[in-house]
C-alpha atoms as a PDB file:
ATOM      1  CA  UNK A   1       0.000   0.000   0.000  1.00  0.00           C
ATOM      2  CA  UNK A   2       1.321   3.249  -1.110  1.00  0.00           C
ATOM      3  CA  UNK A   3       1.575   6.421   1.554  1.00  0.00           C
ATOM      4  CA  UNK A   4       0.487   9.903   0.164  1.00  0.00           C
ATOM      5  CA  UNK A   5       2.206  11.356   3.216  1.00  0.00           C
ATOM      6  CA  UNK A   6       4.623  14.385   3.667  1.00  0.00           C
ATOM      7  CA  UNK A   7       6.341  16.391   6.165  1.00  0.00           C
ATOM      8  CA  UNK A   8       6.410  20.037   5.972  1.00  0.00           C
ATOM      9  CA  UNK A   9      10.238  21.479   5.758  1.00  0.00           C
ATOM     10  CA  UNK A  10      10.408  25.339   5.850  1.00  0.00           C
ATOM     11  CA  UNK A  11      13.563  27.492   4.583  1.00  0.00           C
ATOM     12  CA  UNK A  12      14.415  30.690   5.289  1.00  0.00           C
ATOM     13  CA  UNK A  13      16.125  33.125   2.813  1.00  0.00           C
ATOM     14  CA  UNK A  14      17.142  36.506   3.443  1.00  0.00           C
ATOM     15  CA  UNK A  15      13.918  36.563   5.612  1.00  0.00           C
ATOM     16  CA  UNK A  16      11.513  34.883   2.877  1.00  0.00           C
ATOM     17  CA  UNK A  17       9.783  32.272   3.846  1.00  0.00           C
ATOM     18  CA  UNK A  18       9.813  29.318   1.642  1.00  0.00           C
ATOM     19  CA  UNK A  19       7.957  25.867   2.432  1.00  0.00           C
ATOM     20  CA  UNK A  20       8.285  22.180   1.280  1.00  0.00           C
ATOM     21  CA  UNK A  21       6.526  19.378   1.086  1.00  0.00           C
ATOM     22  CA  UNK A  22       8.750  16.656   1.836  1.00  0.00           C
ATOM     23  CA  UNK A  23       7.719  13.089   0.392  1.00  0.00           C
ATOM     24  CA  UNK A  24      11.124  11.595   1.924  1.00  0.00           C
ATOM     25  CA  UNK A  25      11.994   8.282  -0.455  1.00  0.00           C
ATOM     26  CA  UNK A  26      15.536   7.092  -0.914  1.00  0.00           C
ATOM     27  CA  UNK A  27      17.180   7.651  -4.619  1.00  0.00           C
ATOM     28  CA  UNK A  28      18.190  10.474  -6.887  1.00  0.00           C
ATOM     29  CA  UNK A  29      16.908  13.572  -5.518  1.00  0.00           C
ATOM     30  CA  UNK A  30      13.923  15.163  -6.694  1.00  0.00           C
ATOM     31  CA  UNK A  31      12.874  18.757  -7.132  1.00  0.00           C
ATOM     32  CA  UNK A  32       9.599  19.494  -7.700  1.00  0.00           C
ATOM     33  CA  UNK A  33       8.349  23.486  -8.810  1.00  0.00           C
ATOM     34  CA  UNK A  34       4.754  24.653  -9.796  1.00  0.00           C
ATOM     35  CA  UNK A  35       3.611  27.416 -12.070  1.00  0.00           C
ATOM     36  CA  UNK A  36       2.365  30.896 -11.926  1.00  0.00           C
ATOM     37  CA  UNK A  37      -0.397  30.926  -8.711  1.00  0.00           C
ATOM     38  CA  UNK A  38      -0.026  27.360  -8.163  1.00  0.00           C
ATOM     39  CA  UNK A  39       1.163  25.298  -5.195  1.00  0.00           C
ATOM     40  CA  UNK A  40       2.995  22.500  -4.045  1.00  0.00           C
ATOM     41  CA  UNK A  41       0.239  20.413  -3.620  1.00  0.00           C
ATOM     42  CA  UNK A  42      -0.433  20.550  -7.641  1.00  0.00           C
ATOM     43  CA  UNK A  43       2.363  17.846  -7.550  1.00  0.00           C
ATOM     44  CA  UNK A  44       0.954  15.567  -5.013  1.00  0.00           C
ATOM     45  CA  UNK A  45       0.139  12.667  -7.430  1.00  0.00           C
ATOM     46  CA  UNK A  46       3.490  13.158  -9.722  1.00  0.00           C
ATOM     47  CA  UNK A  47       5.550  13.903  -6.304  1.00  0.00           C
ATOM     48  CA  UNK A  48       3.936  10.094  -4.924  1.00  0.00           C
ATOM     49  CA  UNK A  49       4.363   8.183  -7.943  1.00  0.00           C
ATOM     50  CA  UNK A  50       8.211   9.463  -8.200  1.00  0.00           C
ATOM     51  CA  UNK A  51       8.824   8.556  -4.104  1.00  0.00           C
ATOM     52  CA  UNK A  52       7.523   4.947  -4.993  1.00  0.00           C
ATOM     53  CA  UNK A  53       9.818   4.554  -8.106  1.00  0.00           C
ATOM     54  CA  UNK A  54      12.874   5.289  -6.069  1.00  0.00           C
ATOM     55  CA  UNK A  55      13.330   8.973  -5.751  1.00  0.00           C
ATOM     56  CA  UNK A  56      13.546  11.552  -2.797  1.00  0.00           C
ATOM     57  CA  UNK A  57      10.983  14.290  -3.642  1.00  0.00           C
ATOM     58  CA  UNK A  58      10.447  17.346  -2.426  1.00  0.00           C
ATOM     59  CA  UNK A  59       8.134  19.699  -3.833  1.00  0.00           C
ATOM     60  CA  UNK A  60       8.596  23.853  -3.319  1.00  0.00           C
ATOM     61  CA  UNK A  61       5.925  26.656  -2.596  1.00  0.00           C
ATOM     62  CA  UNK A  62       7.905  29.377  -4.268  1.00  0.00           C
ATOM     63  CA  UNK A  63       7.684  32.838  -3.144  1.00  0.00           C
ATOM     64  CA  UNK A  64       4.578  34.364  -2.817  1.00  0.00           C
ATOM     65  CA  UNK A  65       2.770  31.312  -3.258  1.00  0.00           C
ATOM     66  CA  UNK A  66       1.273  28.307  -1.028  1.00  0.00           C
ATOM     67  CA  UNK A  67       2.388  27.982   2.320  1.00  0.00           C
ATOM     68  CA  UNK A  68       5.464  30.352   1.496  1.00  0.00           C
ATOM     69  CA  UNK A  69       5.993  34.459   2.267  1.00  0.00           C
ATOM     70  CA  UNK A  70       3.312  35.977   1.001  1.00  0.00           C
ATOM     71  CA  UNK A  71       4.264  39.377  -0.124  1.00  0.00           C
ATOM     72  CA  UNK A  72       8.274  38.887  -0.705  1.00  0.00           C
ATOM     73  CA  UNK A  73       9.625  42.268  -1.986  1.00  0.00           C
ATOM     74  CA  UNK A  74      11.677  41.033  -4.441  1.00  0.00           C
ATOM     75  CA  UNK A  75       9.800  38.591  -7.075  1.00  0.00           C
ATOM     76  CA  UNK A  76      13.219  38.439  -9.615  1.00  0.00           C
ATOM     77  CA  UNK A  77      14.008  35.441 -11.741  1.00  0.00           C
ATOM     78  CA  UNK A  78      16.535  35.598  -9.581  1.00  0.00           C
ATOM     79  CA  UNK A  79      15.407  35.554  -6.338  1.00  0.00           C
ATOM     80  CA  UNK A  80      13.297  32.306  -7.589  1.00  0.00           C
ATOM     81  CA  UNK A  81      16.586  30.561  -8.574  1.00  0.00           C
ATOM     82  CA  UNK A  82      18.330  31.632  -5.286  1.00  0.00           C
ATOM     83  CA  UNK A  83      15.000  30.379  -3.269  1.00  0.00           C
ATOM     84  CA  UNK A  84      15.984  27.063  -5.484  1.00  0.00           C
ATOM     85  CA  UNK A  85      19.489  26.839  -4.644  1.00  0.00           C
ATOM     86  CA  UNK A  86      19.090  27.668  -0.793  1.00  0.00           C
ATOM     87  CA  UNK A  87      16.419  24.773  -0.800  1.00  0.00           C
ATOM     88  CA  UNK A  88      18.718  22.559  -2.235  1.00  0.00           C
ATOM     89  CA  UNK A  89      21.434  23.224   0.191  1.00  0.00           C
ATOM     90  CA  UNK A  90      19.320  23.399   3.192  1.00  0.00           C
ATOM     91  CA  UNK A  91      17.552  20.267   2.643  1.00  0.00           C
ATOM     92  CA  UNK A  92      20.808  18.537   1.375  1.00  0.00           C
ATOM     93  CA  UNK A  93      19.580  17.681  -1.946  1.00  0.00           C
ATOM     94  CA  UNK A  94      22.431  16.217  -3.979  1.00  0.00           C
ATOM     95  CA  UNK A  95      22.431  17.126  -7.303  1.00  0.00           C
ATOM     96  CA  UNK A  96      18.370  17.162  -7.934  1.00  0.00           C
ATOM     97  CA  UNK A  97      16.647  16.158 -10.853  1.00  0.00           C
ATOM     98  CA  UNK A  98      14.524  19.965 -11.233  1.00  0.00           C
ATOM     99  CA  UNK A  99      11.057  19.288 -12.452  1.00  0.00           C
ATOM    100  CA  UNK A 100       9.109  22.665 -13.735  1.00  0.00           C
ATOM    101  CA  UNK A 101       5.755  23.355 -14.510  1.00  0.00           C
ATOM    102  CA  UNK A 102       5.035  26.713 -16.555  1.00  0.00           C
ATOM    103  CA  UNK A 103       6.273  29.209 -14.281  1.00  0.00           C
ATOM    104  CA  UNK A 104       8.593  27.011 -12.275  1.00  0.00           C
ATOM    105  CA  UNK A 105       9.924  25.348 -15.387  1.00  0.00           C
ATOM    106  CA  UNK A 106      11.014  28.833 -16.217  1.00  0.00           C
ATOM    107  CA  UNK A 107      12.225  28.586 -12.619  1.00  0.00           C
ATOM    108  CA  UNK A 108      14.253  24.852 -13.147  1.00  0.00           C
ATOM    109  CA  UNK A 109      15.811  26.146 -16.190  1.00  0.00           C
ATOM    110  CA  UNK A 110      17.228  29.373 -15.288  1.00  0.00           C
ATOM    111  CA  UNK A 111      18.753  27.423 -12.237  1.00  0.00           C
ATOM    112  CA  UNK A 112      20.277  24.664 -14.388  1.00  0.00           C
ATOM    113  CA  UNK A 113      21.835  27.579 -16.458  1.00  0.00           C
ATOM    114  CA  UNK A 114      23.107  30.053 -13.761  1.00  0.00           C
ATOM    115  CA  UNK A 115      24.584  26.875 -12.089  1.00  0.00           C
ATOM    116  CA  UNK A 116      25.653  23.843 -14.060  1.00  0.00           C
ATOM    117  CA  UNK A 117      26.605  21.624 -11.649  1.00  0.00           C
ATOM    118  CA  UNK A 118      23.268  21.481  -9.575  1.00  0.00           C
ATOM    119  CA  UNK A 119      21.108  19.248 -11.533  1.00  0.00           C
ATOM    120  CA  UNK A 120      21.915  16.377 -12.882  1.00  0.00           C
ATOM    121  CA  UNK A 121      18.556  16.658 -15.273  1.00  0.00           C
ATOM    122  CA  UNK A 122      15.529  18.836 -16.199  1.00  0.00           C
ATOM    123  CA  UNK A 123      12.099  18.419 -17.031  1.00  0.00           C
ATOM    124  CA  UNK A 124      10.404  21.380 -18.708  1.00  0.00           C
ATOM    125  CA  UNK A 125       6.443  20.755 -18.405  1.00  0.00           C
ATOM    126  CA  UNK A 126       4.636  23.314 -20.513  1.00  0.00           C
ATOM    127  CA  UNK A 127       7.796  25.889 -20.450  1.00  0.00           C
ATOM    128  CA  UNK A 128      10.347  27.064 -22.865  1.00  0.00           C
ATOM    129  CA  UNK A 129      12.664  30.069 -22.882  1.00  0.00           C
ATOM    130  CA  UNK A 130       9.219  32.431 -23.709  1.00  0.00           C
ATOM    131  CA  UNK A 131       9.207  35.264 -25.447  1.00  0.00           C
ATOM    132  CA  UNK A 132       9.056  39.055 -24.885  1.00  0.00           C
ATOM    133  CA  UNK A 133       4.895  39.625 -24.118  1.00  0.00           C
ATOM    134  CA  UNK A 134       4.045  43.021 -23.193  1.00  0.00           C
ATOM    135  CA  UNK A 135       0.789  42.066 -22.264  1.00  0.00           C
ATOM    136  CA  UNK A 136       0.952  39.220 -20.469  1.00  0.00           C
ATOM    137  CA  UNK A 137       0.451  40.747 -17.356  1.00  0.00           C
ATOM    138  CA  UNK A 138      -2.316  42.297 -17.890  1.00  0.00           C
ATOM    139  CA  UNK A 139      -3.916  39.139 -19.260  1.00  0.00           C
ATOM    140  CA  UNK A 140      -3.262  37.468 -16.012  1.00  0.00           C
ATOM    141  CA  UNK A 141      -3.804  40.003 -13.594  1.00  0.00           C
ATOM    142  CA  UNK A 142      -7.466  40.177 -15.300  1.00  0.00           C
ATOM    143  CA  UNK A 143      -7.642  36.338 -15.036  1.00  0.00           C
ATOM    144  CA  UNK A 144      -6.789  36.139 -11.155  1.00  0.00           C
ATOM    145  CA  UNK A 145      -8.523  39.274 -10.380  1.00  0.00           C
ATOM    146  CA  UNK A 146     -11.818  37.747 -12.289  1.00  0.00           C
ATOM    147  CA  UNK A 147     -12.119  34.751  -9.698  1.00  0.00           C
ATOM    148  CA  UNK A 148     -15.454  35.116  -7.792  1.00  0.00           C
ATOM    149  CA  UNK A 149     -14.159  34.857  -4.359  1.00  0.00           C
ATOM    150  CA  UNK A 150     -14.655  33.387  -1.844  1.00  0.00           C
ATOM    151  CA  UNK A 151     -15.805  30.475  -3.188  1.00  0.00           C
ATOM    152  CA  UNK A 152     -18.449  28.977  -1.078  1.00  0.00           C
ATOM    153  CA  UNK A 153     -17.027  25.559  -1.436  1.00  0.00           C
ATOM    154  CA  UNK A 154     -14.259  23.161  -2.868  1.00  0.00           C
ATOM    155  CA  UNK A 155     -16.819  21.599  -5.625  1.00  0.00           C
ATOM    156  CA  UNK A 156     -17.447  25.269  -6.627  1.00  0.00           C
ATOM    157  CA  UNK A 157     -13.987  26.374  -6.853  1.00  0.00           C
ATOM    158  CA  UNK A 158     -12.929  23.598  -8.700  1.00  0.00           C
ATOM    159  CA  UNK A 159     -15.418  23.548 -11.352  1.00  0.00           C
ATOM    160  CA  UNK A 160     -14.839  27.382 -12.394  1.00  0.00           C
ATOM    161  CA  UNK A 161     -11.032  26.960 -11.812  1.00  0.00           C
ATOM    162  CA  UNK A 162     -11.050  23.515 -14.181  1.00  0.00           C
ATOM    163  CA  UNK A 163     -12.909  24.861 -16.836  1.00  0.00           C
ATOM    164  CA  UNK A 164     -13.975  21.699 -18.146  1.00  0.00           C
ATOM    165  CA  UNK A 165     -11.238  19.295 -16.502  1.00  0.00           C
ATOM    166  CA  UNK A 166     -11.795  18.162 -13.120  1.00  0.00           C
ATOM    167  CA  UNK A 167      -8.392  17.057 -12.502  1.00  0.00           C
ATOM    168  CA  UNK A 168      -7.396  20.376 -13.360  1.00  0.00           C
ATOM    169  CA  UNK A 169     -10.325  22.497 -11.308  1.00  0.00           C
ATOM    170  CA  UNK A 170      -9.509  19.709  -8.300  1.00  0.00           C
ATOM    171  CA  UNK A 171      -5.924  20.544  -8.212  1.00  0.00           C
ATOM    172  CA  UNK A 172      -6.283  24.278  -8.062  1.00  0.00           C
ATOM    173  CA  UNK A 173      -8.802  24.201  -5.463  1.00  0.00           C
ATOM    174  CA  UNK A 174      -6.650  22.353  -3.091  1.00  0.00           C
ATOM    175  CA  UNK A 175      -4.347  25.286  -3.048  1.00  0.00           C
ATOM    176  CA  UNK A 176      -7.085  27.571  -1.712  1.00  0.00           C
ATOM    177  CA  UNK A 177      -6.901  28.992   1.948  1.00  0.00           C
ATOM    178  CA  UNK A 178     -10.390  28.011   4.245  1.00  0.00           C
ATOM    179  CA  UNK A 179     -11.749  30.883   6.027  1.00  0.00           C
ATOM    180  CA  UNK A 180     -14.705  31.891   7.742  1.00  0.00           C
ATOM    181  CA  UNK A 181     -16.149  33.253   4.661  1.00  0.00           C
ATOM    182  CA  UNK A 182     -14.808  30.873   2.299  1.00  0.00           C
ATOM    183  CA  UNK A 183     -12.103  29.487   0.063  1.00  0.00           C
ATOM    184  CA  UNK A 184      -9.152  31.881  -0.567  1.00  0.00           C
ATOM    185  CA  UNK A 185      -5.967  31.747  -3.431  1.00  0.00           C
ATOM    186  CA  UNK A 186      -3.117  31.416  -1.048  1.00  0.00           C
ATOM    187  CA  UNK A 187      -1.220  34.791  -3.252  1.00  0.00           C
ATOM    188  CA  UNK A 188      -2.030  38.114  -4.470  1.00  0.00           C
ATOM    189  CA  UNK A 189      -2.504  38.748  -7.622  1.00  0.00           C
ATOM    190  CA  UNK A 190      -0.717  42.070  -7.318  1.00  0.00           C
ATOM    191  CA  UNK A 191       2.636  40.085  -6.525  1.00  0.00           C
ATOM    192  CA  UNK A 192       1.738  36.938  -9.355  1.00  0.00           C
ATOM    193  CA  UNK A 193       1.800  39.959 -11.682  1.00  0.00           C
ATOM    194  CA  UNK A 194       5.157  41.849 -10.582  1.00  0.00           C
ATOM    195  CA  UNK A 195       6.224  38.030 -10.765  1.00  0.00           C
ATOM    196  CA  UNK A 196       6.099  38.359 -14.960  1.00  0.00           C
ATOM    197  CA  UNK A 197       7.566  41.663 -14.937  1.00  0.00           C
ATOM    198  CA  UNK A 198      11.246  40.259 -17.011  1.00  0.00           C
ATOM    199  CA  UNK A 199       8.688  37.965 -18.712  1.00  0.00           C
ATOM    200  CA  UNK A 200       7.125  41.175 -20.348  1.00  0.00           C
ATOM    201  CA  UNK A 201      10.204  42.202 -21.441  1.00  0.00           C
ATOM    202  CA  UNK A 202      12.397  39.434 -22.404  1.00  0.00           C
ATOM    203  CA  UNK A 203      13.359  35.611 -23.437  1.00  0.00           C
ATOM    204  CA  UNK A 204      15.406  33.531 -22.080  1.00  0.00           C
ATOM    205  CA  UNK A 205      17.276  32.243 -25.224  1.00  0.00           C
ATOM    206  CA  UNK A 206      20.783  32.833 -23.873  1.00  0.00           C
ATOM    207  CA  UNK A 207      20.340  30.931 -20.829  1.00  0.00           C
ATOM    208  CA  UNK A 208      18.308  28.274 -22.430  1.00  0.00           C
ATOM    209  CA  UNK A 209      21.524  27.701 -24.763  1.00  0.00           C
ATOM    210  CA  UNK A 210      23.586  27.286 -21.808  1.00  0.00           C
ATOM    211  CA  UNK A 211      22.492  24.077 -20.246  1.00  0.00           C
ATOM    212  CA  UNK A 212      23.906  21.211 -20.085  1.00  0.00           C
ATOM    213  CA  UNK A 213      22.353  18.464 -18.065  1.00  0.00           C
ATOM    214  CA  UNK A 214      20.173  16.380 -19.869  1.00  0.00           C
ATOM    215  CA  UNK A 215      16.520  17.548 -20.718  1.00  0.00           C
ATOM    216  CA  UNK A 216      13.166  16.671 -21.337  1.00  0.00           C
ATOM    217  CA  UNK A 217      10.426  18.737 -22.544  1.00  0.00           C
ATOM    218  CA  UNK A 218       7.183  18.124 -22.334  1.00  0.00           C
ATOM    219  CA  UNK A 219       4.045  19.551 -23.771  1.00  0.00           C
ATOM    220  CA  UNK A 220       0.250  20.090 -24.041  1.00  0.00           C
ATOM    221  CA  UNK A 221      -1.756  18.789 -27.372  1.00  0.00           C
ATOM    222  CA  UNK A 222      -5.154  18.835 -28.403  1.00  0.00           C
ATOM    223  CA  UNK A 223      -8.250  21.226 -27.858  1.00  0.00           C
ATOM    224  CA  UNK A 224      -7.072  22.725 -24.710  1.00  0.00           C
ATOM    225  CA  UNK A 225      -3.632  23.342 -25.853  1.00  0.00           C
ATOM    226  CA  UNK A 226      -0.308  24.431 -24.358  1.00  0.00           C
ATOM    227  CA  UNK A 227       1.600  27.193 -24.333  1.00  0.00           C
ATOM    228  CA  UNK A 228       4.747  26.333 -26.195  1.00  0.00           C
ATOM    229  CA  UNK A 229       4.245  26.619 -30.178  1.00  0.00           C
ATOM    230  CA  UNK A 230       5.478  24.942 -32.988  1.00  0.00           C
ATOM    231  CA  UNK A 231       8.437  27.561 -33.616  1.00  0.00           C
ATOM    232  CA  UNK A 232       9.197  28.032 -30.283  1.00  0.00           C
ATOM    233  CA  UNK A 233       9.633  24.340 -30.015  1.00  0.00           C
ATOM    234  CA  UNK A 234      11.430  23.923 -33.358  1.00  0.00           C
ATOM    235  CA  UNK A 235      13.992  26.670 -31.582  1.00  0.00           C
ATOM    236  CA  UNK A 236      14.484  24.927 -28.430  1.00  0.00           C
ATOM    237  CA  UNK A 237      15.484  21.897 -30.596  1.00  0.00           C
ATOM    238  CA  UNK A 238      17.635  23.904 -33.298  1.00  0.00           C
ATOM    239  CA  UNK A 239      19.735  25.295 -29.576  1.00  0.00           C
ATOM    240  CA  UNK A 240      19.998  22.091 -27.997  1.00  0.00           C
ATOM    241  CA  UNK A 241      19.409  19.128 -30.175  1.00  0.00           C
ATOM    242  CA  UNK A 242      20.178  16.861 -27.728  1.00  0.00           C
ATOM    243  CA  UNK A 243      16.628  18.012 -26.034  1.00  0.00           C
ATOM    244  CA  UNK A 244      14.572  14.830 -25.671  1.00  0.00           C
ATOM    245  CA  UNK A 245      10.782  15.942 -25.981  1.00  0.00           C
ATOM    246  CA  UNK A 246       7.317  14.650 -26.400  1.00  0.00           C
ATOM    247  CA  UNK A 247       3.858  16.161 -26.671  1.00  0.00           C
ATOM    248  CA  UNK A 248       0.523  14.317 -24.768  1.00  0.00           C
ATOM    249  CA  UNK A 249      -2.532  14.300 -27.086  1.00  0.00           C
ATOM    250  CA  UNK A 250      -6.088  15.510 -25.394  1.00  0.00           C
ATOM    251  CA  UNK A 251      -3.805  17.682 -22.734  1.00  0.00           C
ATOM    252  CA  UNK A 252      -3.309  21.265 -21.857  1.00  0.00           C
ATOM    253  CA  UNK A 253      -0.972  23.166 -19.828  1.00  0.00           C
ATOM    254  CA  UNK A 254      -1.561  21.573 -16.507  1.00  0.00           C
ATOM    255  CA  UNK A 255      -0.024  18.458 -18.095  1.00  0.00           C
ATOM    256  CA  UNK A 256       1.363  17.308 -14.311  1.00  0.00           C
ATOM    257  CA  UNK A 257      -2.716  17.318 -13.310  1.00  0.00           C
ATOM    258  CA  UNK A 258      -4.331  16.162 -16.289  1.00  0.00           C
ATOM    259  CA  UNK A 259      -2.038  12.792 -16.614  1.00  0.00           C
ATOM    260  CA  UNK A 260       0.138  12.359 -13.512  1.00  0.00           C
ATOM    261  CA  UNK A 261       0.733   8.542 -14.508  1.00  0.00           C
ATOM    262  CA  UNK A 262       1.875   9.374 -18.283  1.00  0.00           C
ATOM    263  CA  UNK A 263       4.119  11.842 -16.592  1.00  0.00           C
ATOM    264  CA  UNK A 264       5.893   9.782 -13.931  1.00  0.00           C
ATOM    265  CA  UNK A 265       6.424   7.494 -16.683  1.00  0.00           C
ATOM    266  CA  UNK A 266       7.789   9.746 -18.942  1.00  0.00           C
ATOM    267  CA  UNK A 267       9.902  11.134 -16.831  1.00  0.00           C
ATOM    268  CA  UNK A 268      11.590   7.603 -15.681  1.00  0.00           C
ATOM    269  CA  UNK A 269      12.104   6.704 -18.911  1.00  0.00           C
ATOM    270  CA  UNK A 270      13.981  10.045 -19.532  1.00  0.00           C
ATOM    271  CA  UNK A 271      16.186   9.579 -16.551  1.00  0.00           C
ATOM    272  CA  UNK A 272      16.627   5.909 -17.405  1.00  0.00           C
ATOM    273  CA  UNK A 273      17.551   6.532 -21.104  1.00  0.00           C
ATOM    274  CA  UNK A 274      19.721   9.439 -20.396  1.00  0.00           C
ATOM    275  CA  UNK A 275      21.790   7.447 -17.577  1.00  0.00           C
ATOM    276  CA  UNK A 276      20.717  10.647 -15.075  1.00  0.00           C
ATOM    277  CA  UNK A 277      20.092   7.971 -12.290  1.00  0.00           C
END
């Protein structure tokens, strides 16, 4: 019988707060980073399936997300990649295997290039190196500020925030904060947006260039789409055509909620093939 438990770990840096979800497991190390507004506990099924195959995992609440600071001042690239690298240290993760989704693939990949010898692999889930977007925050700051909070209950949170995919709507609402009045995101949308602000304004084509552990990409397909596009993809490859990288028909961007299973299995076969474990 399989044990879905954890043990909160918290980490202090430069007086952030930053909190883990520990899954334990013995194995290569495992680091596990959510997206834009998202939680830890979007990795819960992934972060399981990866203790049981022979992995320590431990899965982050970055800054101004989850159980983490709320209102950090500084919401860099940077200061997401130091959060990373103090986690790793203070936890004693040795030489992780950094798992991104979205947002904390941007997150896994700017680590693996601003220090090469951390990771011994990384798993880009619905990221890439991006492109400049002016309006991109604006888009999301509409999206988050559009919720109709509270919501009265788990069932109704997750069927607005899963627009049509209950895994999806289910693993957003289990980020949400109870309070008298109702369910609460665990983040301000003021800080997810200041969070984008070198996303407006920039790629990330340089650093993607520069890494050098092993990778694996892997995208959305179908009628709810991903993110990444056919150029952008074609690019990634073009840079690094060593990239190993798949795409999962009928799945959108929340690839790690939609098919968990697929992408445990994905993943192993990755690190297998690529002689990272």
């Amino acid at each position: 019988m399989t044990s879905f438990s954890w043990s909160k770990r918290v980490v202090t840096r430069d007086g952030v707060r930053l909190a883990c979800r520990d899954w334990g497991g013995s194995g290569p190390d495992v680091l596990l980073l959510h997206g834009l507004a998202g939680h830890a506990g979007e990795w819960d099924d992934t972060a399981r399936l990866l203790r049981d195959s022979g992995h320590r995992v431990v899965a982050l609440d970055q800054r101004g997300h989850g159980a983490g600071e709320r209102h950090p001042g500084d919401v860099s690239r940077a200061a997401y990649v130091a959060d990373v690298v103090a986690v790793v240290d203070e936890l004693g993760l040795e030489r992780p295997v950094l798992i991104g989704q979205s947002l904390g693939g941007s997150t896994a990949l700017l680590t693996a290039a601003a220090h090469p010898g951390l990771p011994r692999a990384l798993v880009v889930v619905e990221a890439g190196p991006g492109r400049a977007d002016p309006a991109v925050q604006e888009q999301i700051g509409n999206w988050l500020r559009a919720w109709p909070v509270p919501f009265p209950s788990r069932e109704a949170a997750a069927a607005y925030l899963g627009n049509g995919s209950a895994p999806v709507g289910e693993g957003w609402a289990r980020g949400l904060e109870e309070r008298a009045d109702g369910l609460w995101p665990r983040f301000d949308p003021d800080v997810m947006v200041r969070s984008l602000d070198e996303n407006a304004t920039r790629a990330f084509w340089d650093e993607w260039a520069a890494v050098s552990c092993p990778t694996l990409a892997v995208l959305g397909q179908g009628e709810r789409g991903g993110i990444i596009g056919g150029e952008e993809y074609a690019e990634m490859v073009r840079l690094r055509p060593a990239l190993h990288g798949t795409s999962l028909p009928g799945t959108g961007h929340d690839v790690h909620l939609e098919r968990p299973e697929t992408l445990h299995r994905l993943i192993v076969d990755f690190l297998r093939g690529t002689r990272a474990i």
